[in-house]
C-alpha atoms as a PDB file:
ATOM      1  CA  UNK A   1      -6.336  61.605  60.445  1.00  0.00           C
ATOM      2  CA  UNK A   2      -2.771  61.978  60.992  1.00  0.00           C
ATOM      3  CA  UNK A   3      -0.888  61.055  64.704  1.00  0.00           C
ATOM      4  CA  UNK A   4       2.010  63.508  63.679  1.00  0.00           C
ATOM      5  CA  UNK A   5       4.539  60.319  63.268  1.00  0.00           C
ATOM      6  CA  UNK A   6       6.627  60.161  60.536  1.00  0.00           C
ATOM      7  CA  UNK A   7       8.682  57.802  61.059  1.00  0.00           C
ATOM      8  CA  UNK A   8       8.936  54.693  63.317  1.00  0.00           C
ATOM      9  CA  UNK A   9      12.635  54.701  63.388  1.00  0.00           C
ATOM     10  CA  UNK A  10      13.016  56.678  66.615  1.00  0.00           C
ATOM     11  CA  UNK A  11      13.246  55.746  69.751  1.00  0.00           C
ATOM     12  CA  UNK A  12       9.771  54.698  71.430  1.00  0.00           C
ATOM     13  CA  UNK A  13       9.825  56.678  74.427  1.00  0.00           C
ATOM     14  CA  UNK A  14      10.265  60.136  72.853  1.00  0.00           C
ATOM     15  CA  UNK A  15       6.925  59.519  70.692  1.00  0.00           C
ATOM     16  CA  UNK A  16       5.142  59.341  73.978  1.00  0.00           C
ATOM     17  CA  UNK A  17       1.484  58.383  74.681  1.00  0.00           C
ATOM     18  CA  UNK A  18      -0.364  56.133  71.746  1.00  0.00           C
ATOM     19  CA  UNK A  19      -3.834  56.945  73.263  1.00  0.00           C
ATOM     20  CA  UNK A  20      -5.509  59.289  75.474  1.00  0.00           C
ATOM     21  CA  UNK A  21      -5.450  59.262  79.543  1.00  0.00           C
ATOM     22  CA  UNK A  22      -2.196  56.881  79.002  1.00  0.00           C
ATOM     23  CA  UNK A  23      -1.088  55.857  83.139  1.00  0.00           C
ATOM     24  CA  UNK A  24      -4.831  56.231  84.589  1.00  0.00           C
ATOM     25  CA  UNK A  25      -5.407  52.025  83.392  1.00  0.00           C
ATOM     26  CA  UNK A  26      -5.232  50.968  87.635  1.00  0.00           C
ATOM     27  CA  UNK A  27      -7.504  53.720  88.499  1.00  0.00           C
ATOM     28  CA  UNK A  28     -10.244  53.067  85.922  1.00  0.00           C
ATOM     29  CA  UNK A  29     -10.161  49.056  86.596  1.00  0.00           C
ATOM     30  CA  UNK A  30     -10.908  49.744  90.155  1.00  0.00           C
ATOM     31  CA  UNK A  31     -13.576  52.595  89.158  1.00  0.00           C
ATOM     32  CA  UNK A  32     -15.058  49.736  87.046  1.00  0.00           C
ATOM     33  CA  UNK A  33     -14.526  47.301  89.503  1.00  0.00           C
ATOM     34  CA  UNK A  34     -16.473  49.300  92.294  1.00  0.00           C
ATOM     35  CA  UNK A  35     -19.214  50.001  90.027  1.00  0.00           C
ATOM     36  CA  UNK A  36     -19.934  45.990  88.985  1.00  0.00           C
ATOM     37  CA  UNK A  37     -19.495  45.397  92.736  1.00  0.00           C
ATOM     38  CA  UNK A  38     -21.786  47.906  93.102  1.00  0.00           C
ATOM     39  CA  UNK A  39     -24.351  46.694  90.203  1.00  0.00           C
ATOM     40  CA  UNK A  40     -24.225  43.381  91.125  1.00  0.00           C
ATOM     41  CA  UNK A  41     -25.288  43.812  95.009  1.00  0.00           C
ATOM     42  CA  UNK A  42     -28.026  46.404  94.111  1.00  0.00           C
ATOM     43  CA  UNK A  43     -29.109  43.590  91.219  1.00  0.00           C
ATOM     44  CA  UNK A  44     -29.216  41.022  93.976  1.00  0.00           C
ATOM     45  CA  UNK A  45     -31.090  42.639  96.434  1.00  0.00           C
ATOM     46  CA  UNK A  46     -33.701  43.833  93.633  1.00  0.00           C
ATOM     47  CA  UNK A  47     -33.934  40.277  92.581  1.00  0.00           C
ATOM     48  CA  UNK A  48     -34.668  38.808  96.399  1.00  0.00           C
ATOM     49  CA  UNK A  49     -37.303  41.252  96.741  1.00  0.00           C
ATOM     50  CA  UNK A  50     -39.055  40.517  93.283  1.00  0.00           C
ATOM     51  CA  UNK A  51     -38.561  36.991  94.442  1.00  0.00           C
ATOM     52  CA  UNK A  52     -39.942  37.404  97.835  1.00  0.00           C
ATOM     53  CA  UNK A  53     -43.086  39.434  96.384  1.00  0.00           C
ATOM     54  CA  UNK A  54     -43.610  36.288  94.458  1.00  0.00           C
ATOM     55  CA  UNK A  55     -43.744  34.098  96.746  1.00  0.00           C
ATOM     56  CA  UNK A  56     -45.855  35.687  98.795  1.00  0.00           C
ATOM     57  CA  UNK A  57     -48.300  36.047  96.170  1.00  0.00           C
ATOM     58  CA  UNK A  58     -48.626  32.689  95.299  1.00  0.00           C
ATOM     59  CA  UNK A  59     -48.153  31.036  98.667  1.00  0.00           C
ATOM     60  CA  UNK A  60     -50.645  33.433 100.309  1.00  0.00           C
ATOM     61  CA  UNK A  61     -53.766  32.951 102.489  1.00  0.00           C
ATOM     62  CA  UNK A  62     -55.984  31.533  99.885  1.00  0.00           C
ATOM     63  CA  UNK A  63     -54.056  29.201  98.325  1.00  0.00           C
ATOM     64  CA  UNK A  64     -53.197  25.900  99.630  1.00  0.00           C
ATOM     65  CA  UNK A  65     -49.462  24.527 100.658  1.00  0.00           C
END
């Protein structure tokens, strides 16, 4: 696979862009960011609410405590 460089002894700038969608790093971190934020409060509140169900079902009305 060849990047069409043939020589490093240029100057950097006119090679340009090493890898694709080079300048859209900020917006993906906060795309990623939003999405963990995301995750994590719908993980959360999944998690209570297992809990909860739990609870109820072993603290019920037939069992004692």
């Amino acid at each position: 696979m060849s990047t069409g460089i043939e020589s490093w002894a240029g100057n950097v700038a006119d090679i340009g862009p090493l890898y694709p969608f080079a300048g859209s790093e900020v917006i993906m971190w906060i795309v990623g960011m939003a999405f963990w934020i995301i995750w994590a409060i719908a993980q959360d509140r999944e998690e209570s609410r297992q809990y909860q169900k739990d609870i109820d079902r072993y603290t019920g009305p037939n069992r004692p405590g």
